[in-house]
PDB file of N, CA and C in Angstrom:
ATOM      1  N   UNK A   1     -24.622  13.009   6.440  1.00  0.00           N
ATOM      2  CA  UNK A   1     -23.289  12.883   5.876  1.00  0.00           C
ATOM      3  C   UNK A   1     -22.635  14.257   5.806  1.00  0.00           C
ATOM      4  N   UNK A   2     -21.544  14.111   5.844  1.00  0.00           N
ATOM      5  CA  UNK A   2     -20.767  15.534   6.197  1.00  0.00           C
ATOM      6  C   UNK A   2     -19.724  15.706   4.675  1.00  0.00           C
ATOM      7  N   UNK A   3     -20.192  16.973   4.325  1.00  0.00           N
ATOM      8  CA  UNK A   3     -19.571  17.032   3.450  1.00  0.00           C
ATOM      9  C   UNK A   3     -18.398  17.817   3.321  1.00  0.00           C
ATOM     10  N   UNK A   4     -17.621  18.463   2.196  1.00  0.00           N
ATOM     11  CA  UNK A   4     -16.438  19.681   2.391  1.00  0.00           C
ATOM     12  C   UNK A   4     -15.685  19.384   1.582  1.00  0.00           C
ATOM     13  N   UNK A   5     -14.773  20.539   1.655  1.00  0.00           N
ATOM     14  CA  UNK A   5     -13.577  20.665   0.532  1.00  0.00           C
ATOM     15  C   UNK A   5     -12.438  20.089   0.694  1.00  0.00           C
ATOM     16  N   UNK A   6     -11.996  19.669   2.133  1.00  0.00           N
ATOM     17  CA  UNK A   6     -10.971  19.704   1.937  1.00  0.00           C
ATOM     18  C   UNK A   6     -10.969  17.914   2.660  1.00  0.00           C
ATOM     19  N   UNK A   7      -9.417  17.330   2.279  1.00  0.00           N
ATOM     20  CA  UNK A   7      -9.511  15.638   2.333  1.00  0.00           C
ATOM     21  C   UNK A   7     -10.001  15.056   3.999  1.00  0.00           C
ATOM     22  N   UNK A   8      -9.727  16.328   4.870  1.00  0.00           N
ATOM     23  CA  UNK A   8      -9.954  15.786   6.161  1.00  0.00           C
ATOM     24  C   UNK A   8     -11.232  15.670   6.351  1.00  0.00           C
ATOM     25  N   UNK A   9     -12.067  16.238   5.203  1.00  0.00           N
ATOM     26  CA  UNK A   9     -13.501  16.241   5.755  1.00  0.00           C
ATOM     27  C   UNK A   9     -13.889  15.199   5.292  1.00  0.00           C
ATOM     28  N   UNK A  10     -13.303  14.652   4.364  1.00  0.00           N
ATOM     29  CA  UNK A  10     -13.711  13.052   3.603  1.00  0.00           C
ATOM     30  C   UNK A  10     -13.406  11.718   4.491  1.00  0.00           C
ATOM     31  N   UNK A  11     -14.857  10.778   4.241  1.00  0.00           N
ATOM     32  CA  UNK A  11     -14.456   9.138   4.597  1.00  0.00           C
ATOM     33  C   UNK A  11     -14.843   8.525   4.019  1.00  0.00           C
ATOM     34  N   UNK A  12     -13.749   7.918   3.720  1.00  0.00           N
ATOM     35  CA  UNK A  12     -15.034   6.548   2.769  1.00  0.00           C
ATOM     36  C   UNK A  12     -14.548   5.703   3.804  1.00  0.00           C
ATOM     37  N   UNK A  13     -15.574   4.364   3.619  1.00  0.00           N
ATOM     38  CA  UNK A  13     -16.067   3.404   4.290  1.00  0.00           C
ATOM     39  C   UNK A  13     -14.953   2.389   3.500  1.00  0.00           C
ATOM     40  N   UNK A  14     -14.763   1.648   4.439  1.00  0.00           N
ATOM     41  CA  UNK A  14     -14.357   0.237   4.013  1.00  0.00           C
ATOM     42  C   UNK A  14     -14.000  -0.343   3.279  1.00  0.00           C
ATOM     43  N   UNK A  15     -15.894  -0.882   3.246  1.00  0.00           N
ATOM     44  CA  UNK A  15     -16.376  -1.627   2.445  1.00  0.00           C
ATOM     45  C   UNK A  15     -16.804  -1.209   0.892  1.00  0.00           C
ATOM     46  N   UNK A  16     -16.847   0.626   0.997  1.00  0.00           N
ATOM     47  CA  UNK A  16     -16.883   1.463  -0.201  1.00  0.00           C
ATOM     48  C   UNK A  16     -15.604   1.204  -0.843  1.00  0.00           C
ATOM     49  N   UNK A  17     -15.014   0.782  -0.335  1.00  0.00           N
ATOM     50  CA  UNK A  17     -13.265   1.144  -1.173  1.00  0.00           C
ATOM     51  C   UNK A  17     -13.328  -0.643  -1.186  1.00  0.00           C
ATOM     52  N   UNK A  18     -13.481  -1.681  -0.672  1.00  0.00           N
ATOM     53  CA  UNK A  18     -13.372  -2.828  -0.803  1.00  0.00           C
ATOM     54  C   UNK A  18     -14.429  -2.952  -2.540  1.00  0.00           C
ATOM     55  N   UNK A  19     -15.647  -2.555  -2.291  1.00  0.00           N
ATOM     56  CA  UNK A  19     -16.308  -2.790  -3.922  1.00  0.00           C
ATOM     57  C   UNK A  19     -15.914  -1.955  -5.013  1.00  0.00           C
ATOM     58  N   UNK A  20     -15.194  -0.625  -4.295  1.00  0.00           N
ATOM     59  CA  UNK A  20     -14.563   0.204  -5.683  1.00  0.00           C
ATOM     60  C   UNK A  20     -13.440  -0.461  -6.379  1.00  0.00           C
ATOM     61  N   UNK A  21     -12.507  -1.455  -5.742  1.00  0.00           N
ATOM     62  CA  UNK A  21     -11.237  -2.342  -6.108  1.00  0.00           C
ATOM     63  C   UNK A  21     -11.735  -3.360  -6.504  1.00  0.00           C
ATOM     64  N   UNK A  22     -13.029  -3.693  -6.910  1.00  0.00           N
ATOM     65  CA  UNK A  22     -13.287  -5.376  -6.789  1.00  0.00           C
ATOM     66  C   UNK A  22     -12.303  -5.636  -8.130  1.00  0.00           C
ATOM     67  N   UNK A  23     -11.667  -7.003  -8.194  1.00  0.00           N
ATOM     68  CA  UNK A  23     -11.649  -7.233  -9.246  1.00  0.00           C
ATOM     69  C   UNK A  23      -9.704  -6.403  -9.758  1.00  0.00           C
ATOM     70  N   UNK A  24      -9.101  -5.924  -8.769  1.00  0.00           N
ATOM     71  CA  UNK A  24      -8.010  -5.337  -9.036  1.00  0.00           C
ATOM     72  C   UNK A  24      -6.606  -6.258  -9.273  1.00  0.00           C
ATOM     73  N   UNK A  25      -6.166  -6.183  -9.946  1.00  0.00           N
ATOM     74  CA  UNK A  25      -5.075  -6.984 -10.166  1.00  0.00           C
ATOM     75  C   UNK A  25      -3.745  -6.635  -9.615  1.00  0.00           C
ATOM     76  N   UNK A  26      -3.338  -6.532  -8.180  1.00  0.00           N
ATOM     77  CA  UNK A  26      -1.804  -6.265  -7.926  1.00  0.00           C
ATOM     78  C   UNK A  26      -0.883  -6.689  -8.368  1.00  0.00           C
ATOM     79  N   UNK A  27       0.385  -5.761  -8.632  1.00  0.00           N
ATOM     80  CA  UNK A  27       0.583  -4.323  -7.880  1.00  0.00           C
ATOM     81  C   UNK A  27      -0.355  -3.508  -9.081  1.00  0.00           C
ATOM     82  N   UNK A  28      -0.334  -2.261  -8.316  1.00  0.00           N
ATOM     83  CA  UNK A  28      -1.093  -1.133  -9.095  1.00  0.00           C
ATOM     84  C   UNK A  28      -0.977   0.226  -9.012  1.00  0.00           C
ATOM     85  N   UNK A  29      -0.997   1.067  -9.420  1.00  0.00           N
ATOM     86  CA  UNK A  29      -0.492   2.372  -8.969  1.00  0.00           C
ATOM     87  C   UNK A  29      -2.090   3.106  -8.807  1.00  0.00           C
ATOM     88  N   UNK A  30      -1.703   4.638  -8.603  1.00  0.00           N
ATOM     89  CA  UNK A  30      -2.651   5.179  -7.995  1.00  0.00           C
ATOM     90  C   UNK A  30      -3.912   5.402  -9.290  1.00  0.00           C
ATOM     91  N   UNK A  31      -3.120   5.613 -10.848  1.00  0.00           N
ATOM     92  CA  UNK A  31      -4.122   5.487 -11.620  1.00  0.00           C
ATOM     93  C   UNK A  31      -4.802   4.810 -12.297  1.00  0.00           C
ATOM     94  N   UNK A  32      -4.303   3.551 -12.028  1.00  0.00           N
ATOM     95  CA  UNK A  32      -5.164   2.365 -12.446  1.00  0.00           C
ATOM     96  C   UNK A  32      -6.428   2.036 -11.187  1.00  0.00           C
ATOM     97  N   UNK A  33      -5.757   2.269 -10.124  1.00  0.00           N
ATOM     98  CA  UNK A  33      -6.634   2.231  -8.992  1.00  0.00           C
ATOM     99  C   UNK A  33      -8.098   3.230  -9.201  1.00  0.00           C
ATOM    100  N   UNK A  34      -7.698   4.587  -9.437  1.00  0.00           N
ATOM    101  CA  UNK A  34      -8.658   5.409  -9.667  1.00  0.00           C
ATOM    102  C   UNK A  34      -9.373   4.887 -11.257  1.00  0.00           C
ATOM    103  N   UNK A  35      -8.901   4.399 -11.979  1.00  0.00           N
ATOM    104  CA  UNK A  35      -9.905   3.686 -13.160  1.00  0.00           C
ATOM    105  C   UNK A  35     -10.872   2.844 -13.052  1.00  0.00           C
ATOM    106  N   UNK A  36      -9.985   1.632 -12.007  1.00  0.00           N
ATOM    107  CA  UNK A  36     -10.630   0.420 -11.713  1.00  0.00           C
ATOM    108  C   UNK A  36     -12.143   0.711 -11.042  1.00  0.00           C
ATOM    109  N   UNK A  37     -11.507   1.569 -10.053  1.00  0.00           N
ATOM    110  CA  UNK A  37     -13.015   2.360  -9.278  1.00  0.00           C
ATOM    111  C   UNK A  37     -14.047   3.048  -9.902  1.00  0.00           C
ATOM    112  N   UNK A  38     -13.621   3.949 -10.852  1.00  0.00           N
ATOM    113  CA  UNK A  38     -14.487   4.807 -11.491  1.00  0.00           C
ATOM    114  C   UNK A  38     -15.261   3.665 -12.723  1.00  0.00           C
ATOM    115  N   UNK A  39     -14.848   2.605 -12.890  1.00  0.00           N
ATOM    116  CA  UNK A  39     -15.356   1.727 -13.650  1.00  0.00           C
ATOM    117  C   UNK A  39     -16.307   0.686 -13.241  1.00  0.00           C
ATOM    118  N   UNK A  40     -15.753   0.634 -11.814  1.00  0.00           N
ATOM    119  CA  UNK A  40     -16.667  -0.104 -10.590  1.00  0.00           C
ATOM    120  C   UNK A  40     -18.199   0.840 -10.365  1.00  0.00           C
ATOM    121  N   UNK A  41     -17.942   2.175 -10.569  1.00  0.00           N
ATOM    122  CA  UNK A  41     -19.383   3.074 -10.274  1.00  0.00           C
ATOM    123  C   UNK A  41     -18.904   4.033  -8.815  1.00  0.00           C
ATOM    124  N   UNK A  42     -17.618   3.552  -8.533  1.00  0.00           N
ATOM    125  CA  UNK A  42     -17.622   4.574  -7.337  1.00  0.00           C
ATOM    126  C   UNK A  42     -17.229   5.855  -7.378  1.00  0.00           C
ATOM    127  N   UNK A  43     -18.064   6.344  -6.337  1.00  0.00           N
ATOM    128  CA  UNK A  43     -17.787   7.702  -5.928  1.00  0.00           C
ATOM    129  C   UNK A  43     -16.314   8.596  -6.547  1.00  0.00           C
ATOM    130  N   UNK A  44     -16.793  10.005  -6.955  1.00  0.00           N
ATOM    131  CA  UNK A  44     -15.905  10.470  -7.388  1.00  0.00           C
ATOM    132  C   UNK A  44     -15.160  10.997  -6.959  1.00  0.00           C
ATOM    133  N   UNK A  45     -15.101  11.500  -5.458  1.00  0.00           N
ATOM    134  CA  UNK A  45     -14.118  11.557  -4.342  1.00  0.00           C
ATOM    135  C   UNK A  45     -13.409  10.612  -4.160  1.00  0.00           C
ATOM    136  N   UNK A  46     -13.860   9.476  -3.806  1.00  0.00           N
ATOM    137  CA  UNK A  46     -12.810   8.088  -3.924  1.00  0.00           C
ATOM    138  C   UNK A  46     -11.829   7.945  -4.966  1.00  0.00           C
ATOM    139  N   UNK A  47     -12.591   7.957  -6.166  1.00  0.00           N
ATOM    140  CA  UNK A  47     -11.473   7.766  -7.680  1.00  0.00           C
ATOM    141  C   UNK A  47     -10.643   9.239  -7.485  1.00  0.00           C
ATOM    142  N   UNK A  48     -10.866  10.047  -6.857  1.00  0.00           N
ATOM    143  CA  UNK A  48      -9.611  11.495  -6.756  1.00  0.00           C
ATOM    144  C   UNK A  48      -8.904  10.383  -5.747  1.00  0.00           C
ATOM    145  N   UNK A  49      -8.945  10.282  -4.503  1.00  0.00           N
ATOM    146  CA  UNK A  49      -8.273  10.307  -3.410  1.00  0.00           C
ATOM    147  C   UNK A  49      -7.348   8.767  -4.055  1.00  0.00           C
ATOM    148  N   UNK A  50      -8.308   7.994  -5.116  1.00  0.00           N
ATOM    149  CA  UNK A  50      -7.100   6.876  -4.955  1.00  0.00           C
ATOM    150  C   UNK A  50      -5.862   7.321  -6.103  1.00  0.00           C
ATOM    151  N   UNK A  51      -6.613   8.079  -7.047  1.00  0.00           N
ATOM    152  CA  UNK A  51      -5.108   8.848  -7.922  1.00  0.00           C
ATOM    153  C   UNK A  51      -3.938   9.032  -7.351  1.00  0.00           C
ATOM    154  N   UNK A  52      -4.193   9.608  -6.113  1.00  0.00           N
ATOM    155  CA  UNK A  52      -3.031  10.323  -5.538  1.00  0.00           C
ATOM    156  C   UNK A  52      -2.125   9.286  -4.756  1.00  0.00           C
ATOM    157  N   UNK A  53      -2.657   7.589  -4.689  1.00  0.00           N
ATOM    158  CA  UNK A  53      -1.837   6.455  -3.676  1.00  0.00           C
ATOM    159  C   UNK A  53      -0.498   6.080  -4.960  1.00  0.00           C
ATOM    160  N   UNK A  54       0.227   5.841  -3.874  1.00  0.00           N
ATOM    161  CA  UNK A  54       1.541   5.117  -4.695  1.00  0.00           C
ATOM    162  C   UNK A  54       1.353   4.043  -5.094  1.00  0.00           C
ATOM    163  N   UNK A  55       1.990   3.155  -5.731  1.00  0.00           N
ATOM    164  CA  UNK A  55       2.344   1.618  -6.015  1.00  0.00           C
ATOM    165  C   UNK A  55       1.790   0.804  -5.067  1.00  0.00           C
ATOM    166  N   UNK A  56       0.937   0.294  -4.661  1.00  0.00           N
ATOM    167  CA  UNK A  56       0.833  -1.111  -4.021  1.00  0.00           C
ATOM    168  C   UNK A  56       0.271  -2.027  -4.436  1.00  0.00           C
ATOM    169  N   UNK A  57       0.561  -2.922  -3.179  1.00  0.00           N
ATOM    170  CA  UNK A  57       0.947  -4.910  -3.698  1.00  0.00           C
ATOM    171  C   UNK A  57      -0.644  -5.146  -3.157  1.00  0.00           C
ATOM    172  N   UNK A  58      -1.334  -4.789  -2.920  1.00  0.00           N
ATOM    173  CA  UNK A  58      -2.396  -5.088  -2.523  1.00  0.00           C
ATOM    174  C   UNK A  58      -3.776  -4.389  -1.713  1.00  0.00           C
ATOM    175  N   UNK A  59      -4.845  -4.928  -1.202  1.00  0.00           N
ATOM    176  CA  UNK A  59      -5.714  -4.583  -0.649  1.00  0.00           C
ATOM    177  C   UNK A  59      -5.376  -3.433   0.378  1.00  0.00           C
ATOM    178  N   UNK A  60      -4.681  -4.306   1.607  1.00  0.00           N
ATOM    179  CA  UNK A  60      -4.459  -3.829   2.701  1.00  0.00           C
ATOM    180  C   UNK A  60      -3.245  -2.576   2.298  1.00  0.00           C
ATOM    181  N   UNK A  61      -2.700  -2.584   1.695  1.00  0.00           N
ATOM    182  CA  UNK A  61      -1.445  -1.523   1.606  1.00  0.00           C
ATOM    183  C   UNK A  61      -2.703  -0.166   0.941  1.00  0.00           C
ATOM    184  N   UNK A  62      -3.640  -0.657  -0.096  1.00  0.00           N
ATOM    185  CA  UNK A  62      -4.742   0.837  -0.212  1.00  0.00           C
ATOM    186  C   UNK A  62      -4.881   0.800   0.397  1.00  0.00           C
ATOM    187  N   UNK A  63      -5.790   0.560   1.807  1.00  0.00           N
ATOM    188  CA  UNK A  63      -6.174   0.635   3.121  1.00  0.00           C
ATOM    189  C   UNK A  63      -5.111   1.869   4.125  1.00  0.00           C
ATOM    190  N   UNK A  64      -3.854   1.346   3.742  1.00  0.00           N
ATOM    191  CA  UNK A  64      -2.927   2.195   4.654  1.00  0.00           C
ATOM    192  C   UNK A  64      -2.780   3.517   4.000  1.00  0.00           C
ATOM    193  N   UNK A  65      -2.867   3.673   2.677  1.00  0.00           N
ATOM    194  CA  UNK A  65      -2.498   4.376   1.883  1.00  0.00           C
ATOM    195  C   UNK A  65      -3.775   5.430   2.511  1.00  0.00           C
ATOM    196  N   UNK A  66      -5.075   5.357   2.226  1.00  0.00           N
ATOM    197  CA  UNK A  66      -5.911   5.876   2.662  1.00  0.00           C
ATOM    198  C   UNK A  66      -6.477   6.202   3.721  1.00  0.00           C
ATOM    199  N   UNK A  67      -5.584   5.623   5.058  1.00  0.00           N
ATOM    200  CA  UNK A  67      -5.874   4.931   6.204  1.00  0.00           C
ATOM    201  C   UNK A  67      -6.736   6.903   6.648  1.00  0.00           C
ATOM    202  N   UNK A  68      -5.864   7.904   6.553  1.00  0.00           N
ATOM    203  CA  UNK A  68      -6.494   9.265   6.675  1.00  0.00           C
ATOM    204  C   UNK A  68      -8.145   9.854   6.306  1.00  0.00           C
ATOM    205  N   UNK A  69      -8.276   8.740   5.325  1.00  0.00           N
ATOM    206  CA  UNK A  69      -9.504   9.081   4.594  1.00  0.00           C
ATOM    207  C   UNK A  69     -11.072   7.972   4.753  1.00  0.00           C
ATOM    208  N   UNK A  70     -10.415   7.244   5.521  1.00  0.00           N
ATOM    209  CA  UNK A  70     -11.237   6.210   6.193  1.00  0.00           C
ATOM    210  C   UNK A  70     -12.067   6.839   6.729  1.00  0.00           C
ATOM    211  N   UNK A  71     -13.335   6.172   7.258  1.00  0.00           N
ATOM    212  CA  UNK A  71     -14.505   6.535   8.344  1.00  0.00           C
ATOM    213  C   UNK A  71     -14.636   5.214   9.074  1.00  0.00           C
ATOM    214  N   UNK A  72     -14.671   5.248  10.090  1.00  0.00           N
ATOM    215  CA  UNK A  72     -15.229   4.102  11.126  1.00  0.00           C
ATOM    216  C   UNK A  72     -13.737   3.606  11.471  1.00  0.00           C
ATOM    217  N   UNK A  73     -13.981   2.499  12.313  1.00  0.00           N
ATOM    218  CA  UNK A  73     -12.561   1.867  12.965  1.00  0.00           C
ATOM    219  C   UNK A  73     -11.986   1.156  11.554  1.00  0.00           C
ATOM    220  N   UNK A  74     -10.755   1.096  11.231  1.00  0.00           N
ATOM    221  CA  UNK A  74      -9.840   0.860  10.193  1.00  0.00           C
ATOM    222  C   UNK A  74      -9.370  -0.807  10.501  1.00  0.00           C
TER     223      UNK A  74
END
């Protein structure tokens, strides 16, 4: 696993960000998102990177939001 400082060196997976949201109630902003996760047990890079997403209506709109911070095909 590759690690680093800065966001380009970061990916989360998927399916990491699919179990960090379980359970999310849309719409949501970026700091409820980063709660929901950090309450889920995930990673603490993830709960930074989702602080920083705007307002969205759902799953797929975090997905886009993060689409930079992804690993594997999106």
């Amino acid at each position: 696993m590759a690690g680093g400082g800065t966001w380009a060196a970061m990916a989360f997976q998927v399916t990491e960000v699919q179990k960090a949201l379980k359970g999310a109630d849309y719409p949501m902003n970026g700091e409820q998102l980063a709660e929901l996760a950090r309450s889920n047990g995930a990673d603490q890079d993830l709960v930074d990177a989702l602080r920083k997403v705007r307002q969205v209506d759902g799953p797929n709109t975090v997905m886009q939001e993060l689409k930079g911070d992804l690993g594997g095909s999106a």
